[in-house]
N, C-alpha and C. Protein backbone atom coordinates (compact mmCIF):
# COMPACT_ATOMS: atom_id res chain seq x y z
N UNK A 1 -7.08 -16.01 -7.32
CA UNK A 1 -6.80 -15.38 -8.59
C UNK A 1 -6.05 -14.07 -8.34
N UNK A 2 -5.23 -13.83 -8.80
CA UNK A 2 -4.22 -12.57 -8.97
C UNK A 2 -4.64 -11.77 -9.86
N UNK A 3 -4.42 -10.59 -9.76
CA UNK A 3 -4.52 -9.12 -10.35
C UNK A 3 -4.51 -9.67 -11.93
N UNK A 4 -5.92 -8.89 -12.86
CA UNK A 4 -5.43 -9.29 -14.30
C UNK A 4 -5.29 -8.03 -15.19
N UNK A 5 -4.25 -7.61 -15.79
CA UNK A 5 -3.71 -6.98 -16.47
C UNK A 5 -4.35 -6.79 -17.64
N UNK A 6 -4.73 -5.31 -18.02
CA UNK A 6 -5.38 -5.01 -19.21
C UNK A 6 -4.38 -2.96 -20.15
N UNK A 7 -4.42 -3.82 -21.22
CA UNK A 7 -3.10 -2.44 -21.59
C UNK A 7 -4.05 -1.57 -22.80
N UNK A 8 -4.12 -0.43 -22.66
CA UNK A 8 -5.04 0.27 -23.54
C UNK A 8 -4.30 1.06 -24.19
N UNK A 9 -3.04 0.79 -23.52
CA UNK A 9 -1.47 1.97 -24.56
C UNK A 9 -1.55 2.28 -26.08
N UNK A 10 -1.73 0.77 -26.28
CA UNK A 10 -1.69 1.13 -28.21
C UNK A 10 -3.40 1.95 -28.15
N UNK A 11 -3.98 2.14 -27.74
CA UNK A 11 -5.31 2.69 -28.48
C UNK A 11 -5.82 4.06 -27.65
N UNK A 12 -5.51 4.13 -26.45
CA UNK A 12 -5.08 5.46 -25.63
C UNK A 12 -4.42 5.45 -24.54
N UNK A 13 -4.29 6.67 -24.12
CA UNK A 13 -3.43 7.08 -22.88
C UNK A 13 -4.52 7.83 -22.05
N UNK A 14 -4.69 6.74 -20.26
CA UNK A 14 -5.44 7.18 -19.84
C UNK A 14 -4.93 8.23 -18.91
N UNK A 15 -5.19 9.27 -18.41
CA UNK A 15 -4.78 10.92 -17.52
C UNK A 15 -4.97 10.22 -16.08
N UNK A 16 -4.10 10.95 -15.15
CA UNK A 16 -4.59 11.09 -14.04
C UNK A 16 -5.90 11.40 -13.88
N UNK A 17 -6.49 12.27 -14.17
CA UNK A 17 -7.91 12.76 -13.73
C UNK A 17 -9.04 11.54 -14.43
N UNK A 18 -8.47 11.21 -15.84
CA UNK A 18 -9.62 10.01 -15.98
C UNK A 18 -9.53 8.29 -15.35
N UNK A 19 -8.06 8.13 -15.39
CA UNK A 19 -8.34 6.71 -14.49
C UNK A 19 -8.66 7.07 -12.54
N UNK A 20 -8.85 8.79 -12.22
CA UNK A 20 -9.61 9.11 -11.31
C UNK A 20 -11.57 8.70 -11.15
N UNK A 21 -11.32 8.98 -12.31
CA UNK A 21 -12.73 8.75 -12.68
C UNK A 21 -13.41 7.36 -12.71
N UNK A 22 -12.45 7.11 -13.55
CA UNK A 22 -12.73 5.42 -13.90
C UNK A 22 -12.86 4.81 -12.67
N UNK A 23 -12.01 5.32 -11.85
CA UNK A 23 -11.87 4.51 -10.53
C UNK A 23 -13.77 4.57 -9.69
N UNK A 24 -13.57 5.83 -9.73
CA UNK A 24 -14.93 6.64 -9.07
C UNK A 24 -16.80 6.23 -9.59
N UNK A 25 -16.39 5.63 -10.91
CA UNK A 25 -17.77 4.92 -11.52
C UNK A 25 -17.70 3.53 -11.77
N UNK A 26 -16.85 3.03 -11.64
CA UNK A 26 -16.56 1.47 -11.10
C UNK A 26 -15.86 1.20 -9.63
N UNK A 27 -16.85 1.66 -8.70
CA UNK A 27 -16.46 1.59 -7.95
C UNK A 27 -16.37 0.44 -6.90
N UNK A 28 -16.53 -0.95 -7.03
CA UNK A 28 -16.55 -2.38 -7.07
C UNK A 28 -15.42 -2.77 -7.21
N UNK A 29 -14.96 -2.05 -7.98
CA UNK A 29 -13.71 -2.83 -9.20
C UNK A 29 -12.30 -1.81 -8.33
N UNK A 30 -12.03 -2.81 -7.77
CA UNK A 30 -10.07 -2.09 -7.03
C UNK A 30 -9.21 -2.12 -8.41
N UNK A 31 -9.11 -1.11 -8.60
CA UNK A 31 -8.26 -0.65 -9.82
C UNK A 31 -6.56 -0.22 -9.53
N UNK A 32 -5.51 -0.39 -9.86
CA UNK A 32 -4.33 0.02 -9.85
C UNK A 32 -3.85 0.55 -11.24
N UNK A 33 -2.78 1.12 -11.18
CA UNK A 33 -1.81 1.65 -12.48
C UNK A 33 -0.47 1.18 -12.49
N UNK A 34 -0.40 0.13 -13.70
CA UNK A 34 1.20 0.46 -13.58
C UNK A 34 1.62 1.72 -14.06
N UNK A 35 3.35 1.49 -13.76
CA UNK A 35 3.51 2.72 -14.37
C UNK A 35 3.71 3.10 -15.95
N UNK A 36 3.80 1.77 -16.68
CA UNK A 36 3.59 2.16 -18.20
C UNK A 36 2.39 2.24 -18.78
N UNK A 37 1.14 2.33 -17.66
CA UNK A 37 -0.16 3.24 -18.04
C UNK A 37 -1.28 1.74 -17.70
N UNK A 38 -0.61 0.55 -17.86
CA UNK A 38 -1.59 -0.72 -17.86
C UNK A 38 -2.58 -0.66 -16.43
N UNK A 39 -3.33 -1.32 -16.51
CA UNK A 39 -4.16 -1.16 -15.52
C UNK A 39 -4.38 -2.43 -15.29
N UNK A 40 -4.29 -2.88 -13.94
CA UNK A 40 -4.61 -4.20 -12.97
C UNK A 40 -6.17 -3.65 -12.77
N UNK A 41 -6.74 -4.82 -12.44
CA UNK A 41 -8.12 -4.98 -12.01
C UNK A 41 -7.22 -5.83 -10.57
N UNK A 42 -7.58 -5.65 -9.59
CA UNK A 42 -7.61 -6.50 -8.28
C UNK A 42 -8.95 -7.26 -7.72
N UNK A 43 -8.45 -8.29 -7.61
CA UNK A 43 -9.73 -9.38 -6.99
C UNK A 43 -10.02 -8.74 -5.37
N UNK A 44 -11.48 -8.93 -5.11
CA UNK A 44 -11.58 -8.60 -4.31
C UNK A 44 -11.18 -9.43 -3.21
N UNK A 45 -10.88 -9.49 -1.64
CA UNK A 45 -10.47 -10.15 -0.58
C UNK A 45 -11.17 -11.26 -0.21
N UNK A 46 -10.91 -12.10 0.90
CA UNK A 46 -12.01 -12.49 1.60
C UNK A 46 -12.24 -12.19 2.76
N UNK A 47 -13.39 -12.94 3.51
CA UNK A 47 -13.48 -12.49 5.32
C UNK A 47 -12.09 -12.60 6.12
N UNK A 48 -11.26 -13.16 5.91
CA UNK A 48 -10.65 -13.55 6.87
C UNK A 48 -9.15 -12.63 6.36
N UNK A 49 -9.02 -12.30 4.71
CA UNK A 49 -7.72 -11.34 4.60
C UNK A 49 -8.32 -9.84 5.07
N UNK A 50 -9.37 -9.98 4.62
CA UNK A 50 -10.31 -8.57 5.45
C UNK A 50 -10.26 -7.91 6.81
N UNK A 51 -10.68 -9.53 7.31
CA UNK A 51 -10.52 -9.19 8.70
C UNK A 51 -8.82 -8.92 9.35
N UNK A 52 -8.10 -9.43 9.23
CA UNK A 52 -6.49 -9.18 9.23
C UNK A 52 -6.05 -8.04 8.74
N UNK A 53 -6.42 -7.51 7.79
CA UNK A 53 -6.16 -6.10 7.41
C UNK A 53 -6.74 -5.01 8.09
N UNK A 54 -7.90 -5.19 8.18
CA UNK A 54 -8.47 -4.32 9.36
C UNK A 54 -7.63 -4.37 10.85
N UNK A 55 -7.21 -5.54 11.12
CA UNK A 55 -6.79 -5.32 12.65
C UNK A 55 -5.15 -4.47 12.16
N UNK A 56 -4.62 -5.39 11.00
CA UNK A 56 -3.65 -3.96 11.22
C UNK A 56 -3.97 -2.78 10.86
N UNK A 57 -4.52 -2.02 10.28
CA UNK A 57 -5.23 -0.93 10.20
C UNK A 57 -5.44 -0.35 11.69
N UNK A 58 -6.55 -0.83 12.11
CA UNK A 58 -6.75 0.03 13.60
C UNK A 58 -5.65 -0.19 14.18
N UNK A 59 -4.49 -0.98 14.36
CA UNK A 59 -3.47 -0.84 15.07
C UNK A 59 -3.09 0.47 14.46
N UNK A 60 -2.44 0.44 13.38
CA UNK A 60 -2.11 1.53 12.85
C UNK A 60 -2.33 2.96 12.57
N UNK A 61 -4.06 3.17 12.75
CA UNK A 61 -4.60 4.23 13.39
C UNK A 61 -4.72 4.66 14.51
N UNK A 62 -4.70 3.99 15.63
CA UNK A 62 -4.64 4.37 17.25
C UNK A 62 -3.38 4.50 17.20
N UNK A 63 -1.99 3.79 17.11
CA UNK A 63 -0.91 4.73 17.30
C UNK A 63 -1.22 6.03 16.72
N UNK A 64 -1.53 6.09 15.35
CA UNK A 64 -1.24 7.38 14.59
C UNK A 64 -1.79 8.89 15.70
N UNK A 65 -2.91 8.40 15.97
CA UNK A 65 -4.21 9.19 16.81
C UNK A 65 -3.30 10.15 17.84
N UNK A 66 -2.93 8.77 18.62
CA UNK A 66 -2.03 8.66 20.00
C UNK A 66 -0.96 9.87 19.87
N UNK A 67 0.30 9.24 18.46
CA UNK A 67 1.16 10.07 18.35
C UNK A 67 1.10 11.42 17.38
N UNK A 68 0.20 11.57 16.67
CA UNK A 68 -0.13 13.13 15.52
C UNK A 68 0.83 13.23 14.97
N UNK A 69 1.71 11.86 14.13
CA UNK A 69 2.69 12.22 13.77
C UNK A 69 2.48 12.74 12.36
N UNK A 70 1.49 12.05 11.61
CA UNK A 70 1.09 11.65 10.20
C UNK A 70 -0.27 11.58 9.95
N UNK A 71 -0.41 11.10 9.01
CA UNK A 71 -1.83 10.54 8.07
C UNK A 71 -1.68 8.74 7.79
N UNK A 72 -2.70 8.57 8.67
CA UNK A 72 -2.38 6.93 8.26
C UNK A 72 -3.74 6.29 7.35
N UNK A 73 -3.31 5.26 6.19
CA UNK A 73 -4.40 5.04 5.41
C UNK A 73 -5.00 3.79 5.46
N UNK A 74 -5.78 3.17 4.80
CA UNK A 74 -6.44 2.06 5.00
C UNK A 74 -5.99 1.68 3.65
N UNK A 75 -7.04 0.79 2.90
CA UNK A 75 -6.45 0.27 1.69
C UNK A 75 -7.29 0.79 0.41
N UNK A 76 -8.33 1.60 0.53
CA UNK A 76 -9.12 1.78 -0.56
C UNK A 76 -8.84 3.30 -1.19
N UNK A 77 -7.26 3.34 -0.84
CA UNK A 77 -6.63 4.89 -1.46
C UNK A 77 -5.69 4.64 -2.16
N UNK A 78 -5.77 5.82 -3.14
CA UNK A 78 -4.73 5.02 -4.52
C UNK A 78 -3.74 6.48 -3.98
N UNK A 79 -2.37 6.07 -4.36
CA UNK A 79 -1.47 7.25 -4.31
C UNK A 79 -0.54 7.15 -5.35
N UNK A 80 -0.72 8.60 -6.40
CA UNK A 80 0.30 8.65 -7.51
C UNK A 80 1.46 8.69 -7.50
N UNK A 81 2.28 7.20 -7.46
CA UNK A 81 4.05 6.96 -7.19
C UNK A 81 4.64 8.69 -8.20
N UNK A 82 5.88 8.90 -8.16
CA UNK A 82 6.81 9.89 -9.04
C UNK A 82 6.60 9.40 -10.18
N UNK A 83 6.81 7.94 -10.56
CA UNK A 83 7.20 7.51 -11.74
C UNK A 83 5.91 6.80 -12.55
N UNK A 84 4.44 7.56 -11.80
CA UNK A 84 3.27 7.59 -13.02
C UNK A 84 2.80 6.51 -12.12
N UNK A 85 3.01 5.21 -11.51
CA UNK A 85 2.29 4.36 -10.98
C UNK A 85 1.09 4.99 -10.08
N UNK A 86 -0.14 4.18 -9.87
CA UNK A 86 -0.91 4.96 -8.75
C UNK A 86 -1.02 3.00 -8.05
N UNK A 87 -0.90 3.47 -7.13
CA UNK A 87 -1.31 1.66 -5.87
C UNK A 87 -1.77 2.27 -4.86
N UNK A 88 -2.32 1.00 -4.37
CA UNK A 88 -3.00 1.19 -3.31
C UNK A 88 -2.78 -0.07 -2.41
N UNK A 89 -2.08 0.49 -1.17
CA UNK A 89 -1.03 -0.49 -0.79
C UNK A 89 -2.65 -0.61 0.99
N UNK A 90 -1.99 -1.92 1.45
CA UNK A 90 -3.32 -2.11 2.09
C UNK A 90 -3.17 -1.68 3.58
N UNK A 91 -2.30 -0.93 3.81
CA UNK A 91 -2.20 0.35 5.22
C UNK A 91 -1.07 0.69 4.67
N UNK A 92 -0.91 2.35 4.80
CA UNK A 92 0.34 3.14 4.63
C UNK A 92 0.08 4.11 5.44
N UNK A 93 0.89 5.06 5.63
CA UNK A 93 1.42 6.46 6.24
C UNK A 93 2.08 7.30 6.15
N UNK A 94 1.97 8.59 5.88
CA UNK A 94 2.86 9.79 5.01
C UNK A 94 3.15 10.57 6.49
N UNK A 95 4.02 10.88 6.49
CA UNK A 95 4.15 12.23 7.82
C UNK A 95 3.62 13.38 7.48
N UNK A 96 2.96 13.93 8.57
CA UNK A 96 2.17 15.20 8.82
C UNK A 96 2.55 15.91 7.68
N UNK A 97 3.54 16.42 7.51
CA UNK A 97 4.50 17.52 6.93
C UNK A 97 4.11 17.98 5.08
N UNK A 98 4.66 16.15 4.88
CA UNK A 98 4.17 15.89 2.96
C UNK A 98 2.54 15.78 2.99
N UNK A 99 2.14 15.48 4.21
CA UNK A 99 0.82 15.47 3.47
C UNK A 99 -0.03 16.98 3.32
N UNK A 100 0.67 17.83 4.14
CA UNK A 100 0.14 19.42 4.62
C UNK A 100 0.54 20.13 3.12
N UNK A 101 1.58 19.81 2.69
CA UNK A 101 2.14 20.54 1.59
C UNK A 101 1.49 20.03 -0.06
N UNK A 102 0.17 18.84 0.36
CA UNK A 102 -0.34 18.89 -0.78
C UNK A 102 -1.62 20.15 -0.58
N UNK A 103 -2.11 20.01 -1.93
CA UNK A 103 -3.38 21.01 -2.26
C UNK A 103 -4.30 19.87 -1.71
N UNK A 104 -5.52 20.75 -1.00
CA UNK A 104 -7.00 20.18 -0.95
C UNK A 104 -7.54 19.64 -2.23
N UNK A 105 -7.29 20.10 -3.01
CA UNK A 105 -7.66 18.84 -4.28
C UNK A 105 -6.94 17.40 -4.53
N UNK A 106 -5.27 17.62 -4.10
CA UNK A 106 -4.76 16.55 -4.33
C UNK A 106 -5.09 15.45 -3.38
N UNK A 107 -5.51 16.26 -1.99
CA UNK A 107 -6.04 15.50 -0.75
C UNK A 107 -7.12 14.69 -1.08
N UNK A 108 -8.15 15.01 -2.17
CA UNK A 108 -9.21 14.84 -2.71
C UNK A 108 -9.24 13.65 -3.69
N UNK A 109 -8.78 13.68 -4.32
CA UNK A 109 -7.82 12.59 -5.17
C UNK A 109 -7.07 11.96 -4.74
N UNK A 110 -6.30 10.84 -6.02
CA UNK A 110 -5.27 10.06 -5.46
C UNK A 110 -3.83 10.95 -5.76
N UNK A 111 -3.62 11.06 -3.73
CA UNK A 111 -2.12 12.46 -3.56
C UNK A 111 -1.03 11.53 -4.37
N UNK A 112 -0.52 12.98 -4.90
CA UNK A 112 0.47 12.24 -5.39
C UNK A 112 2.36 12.33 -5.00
N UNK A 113 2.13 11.42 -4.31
CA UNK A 113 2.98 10.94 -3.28
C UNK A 113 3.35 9.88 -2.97
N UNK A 114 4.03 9.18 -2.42
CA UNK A 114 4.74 7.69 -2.28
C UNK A 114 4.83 8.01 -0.87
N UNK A 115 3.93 6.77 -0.29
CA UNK A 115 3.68 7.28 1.12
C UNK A 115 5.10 6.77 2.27
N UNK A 116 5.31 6.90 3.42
CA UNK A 116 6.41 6.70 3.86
C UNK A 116 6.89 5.27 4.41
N UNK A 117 5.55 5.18 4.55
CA UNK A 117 5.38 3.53 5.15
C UNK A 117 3.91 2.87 4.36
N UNK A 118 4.58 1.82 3.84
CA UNK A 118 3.65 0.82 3.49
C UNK A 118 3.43 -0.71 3.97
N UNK A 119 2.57 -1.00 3.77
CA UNK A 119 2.20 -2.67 4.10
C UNK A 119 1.72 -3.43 3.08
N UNK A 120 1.50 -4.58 2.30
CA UNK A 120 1.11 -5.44 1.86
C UNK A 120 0.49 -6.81 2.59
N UNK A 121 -0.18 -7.09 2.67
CA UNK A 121 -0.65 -8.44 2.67
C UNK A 121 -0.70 -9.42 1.86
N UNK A 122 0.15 -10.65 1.54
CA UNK A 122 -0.13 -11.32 1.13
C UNK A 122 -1.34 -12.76 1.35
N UNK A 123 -1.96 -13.17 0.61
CA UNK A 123 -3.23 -14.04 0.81
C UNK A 123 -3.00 -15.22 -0.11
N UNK A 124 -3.91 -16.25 -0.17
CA UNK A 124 -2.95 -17.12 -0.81
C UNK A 124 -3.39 -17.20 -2.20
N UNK A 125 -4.55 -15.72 -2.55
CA UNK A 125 -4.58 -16.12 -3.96
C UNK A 125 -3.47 -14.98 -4.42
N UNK A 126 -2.40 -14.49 -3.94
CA UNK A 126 -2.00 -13.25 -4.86
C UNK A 126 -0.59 -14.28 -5.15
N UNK A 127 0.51 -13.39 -5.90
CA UNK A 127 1.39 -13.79 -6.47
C UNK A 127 2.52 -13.03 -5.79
N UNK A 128 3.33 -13.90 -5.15
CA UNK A 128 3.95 -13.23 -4.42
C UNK A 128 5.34 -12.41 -5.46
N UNK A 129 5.64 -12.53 -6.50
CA UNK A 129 6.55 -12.01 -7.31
C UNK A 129 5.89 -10.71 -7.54
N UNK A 130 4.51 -10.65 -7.78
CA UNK A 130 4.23 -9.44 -7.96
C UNK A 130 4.02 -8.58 -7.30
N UNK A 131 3.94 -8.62 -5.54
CA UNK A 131 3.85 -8.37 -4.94
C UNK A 131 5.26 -7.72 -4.37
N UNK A 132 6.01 -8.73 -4.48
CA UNK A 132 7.71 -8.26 -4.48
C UNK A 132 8.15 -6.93 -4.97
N UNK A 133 7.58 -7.15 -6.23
CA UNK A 133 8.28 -5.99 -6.98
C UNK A 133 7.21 -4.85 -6.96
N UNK A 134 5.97 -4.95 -6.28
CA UNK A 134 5.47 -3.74 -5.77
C UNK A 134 5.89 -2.42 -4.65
N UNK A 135 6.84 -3.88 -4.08
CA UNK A 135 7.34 -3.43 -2.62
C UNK A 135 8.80 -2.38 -3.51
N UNK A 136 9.29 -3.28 -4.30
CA UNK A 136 10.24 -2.73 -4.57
C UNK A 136 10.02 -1.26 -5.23
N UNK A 137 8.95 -1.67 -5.54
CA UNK A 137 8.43 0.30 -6.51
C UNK A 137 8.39 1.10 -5.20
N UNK A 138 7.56 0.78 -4.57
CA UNK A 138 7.24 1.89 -3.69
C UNK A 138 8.63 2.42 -2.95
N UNK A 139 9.73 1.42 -2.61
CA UNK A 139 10.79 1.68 -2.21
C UNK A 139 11.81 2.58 -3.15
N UNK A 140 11.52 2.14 -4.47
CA UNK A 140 12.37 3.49 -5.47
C UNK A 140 11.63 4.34 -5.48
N UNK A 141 10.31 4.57 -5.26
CA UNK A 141 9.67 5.50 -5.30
C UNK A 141 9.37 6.52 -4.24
N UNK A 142 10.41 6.31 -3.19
CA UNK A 142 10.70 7.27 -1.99
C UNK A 142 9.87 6.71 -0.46
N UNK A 143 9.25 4.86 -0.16
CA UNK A 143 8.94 4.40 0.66
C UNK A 143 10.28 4.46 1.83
N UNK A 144 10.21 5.10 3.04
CA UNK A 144 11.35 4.68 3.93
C UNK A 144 10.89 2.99 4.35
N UNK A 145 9.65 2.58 5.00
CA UNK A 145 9.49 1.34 5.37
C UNK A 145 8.53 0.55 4.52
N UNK A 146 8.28 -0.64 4.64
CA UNK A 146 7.78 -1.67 4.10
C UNK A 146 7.47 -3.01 4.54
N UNK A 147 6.22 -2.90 4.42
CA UNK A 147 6.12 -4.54 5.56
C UNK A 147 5.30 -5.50 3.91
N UNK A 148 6.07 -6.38 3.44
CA UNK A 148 5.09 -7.35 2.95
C UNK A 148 4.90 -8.70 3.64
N UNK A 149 3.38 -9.08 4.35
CA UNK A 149 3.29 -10.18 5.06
C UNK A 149 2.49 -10.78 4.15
N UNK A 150 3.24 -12.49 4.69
CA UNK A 150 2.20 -13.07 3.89
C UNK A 150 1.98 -14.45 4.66
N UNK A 151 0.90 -13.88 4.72
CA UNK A 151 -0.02 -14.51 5.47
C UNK A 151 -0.55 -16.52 5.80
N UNK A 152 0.16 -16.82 4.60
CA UNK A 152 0.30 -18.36 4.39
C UNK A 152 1.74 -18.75 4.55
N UNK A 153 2.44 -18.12 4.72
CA UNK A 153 4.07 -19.02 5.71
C UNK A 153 4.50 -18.30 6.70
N UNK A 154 3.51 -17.09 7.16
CA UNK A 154 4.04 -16.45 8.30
C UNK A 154 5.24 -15.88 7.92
N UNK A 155 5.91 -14.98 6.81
CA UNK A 155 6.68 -14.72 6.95
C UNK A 155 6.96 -13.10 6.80
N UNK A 156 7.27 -12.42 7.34
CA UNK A 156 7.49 -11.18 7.19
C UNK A 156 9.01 -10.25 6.21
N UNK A 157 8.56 -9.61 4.96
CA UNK A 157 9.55 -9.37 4.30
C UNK A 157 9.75 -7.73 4.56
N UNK A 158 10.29 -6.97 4.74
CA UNK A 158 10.99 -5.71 5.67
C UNK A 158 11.51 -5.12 4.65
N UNK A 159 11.29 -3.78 4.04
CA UNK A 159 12.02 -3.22 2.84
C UNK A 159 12.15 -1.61 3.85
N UNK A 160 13.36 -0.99 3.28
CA UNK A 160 13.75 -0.57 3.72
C UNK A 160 14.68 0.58 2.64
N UNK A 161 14.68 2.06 2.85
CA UNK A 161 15.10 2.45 1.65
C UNK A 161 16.60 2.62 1.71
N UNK A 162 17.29 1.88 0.80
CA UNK A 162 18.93 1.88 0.76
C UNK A 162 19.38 0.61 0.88
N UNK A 163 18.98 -0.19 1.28
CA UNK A 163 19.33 -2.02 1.84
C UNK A 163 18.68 -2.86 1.13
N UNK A 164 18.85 -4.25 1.36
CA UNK A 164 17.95 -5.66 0.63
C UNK A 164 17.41 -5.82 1.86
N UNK A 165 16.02 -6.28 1.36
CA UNK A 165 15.04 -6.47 2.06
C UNK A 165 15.49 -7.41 3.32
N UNK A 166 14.97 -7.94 4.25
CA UNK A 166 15.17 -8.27 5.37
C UNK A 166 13.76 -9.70 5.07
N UNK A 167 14.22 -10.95 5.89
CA UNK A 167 12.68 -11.90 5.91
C UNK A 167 12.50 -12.37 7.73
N UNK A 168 11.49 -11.97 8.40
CA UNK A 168 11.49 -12.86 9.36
C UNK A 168 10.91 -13.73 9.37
N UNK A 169 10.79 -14.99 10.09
CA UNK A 169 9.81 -15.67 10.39
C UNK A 169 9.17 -15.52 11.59
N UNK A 170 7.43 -15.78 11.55
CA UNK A 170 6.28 -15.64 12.36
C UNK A 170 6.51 -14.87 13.37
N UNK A 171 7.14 -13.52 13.18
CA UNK A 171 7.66 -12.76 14.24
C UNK A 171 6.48 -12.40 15.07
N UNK A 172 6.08 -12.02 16.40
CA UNK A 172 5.09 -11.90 17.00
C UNK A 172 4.88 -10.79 17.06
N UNK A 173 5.67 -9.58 16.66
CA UNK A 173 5.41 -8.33 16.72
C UNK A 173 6.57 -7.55 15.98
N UNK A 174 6.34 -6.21 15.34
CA UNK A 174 7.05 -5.58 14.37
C UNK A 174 7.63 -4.09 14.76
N UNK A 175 8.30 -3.62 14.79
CA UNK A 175 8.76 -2.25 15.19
C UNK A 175 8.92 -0.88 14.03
N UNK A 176 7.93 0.62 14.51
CA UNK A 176 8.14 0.75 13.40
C UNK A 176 9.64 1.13 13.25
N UNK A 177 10.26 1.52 13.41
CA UNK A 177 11.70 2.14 13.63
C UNK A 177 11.76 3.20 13.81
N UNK A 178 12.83 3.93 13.01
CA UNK A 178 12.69 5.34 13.21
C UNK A 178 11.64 6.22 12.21
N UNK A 179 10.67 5.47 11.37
CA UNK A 179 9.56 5.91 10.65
C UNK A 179 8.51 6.02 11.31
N UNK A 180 8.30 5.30 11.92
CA UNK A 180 6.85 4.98 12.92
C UNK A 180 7.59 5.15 14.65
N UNK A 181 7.81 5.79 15.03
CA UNK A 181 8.61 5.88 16.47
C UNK A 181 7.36 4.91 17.41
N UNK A 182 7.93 4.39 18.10
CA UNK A 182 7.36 3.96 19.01
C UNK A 182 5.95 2.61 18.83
N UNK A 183 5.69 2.99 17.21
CA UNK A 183 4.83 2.19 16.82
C UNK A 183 4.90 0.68 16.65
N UNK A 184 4.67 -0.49 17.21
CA UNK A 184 4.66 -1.75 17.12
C UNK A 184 3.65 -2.92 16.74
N UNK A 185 3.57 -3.29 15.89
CA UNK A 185 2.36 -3.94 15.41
C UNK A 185 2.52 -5.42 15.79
N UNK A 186 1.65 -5.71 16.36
CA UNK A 186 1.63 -7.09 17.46
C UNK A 186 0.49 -7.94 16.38
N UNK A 187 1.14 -8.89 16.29
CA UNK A 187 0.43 -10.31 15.35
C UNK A 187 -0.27 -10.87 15.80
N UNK A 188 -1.02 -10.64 17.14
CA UNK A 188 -1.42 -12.43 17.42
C UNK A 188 -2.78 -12.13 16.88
N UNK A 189 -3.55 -11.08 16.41
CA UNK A 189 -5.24 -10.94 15.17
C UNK A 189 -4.79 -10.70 14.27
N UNK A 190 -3.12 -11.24 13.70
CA UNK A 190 -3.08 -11.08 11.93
C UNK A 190 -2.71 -12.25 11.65
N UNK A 191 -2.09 -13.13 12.65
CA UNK A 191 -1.51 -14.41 12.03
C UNK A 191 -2.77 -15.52 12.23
C-alpha cells in the first residue's frame, strides 16, 4: 500500500510548528507534507526494506564519521524543502557548513533545509511515480545528489542537480561524486 493522502486546506492551514507537533503525538504514524499543505500518512516498512535501509544507513554513517564532512541522517527526520514541503527521505546528508548555520531549535525540529544528498528506497508496495517526482522535488529544491533504488528490478535512478536523471542496472556499488568524496555504497546487503 502506498502513501494515502489526506487535504485539510479547505478547513485549515496546518503551521510548521503544528504539523511538528502532530508529528510528535502520533508518533507511529510517518507523516510527510506536500507542499500545497496535504499530508501523506506513510505505511510503515517491512523486515527486510528495514533491514536494507539500515545497511545503507551505517554505510553512510561510517563514511560520514571517517570523513567529518557533514551530518548524515537516517529516515525518521523530516526536513522543511524552500517550497513548504517537509519529507523524509530514507538516508540523506547536508554538509557541515548548512547544517552549523541553522539555530539549535531548527536542529531540534524539522531543519529547514533540502539536504544535499538524498536516497529513496523503493519496495514493492510504494509507487514508483510518486516516488519519481519526490526525487524530482528534492532536486528543485536544492538536492546536489539522489539515489532512488528500487529494490524489485535492481535498478538504480541517479538525480543530479542540472541534468535528467541517469538509470543503472544492478550496479554493485555507487559513487558519491563530488558530494560525498570518496564515499561508495557497495550493494551486496541492499540487493
Amino acid at each position: 500500500m502506498d502513501a494515502l493522502t489526506i487535504n485539510f486546506a479547505p478547513v485549515l492551514q496546518i503551521t510548521d510548528e503544528q504539523f511538528f507537533q502532530l508529528c510528535q503525538i502520533n508518533e507511529l504514524i510517518r507523516f510527510e507534507r506536500n507542499a500545497d499543505g496535504t499530508l501523506l500518512l506513510m505505511p510503515l516498512v517491512g523486515g527486510l526494506t528495514s533491514n536494507r535501509n539500515a545497511n545503507l544507513t551505517a554505510q553512510l554513517g561510517v563514511w560520514n564519521r571517517d570523513e567529518s564532512l557533514g551530518i548524515a541522517f537516517g529516515s525518521s527526520v523530516g526536513f522543511i524543502l524552500p517550497n513548504g514541503a517537509v519529507r523524509s527521505p530514507d538516508a540523506s546528508w547536508l554538509r557541515r557548513d548548512r547544517w552549523d548555520s541553522l539555530t539549535k531549535e531548527q536542529k531540534e525540529r524539522f531543519p529547514p533545509v533540502c539536504p544535499d544528498f538524498v536516497v529513496e528506497l523503493r519496495s514493492d508496495t510504494d509507487c514508483l511515480t510518486r516516488l519519481q517526482n519526490k526525487m524530482q522535488e528534492y532536486r528543485d529544491n536544492g538536492a546536489r545528489l539522489g539515489w532512488l533504488i528500487d529494490l524489485e528490478t535492481r535498478q538504480v535512478e541517479i538525480y543530479r542537480s542540472g541534468r535528467d536523471f541517469e538509470v543503472l542496472e544492478s550496479p554493485a556499488s555507487l559513487s558519491g561524486e563530488d558530494v560525498l568524496p570518496q564515499f561508495m555504497l557497495n550493494f551486496e546487503d541492499i540487493w
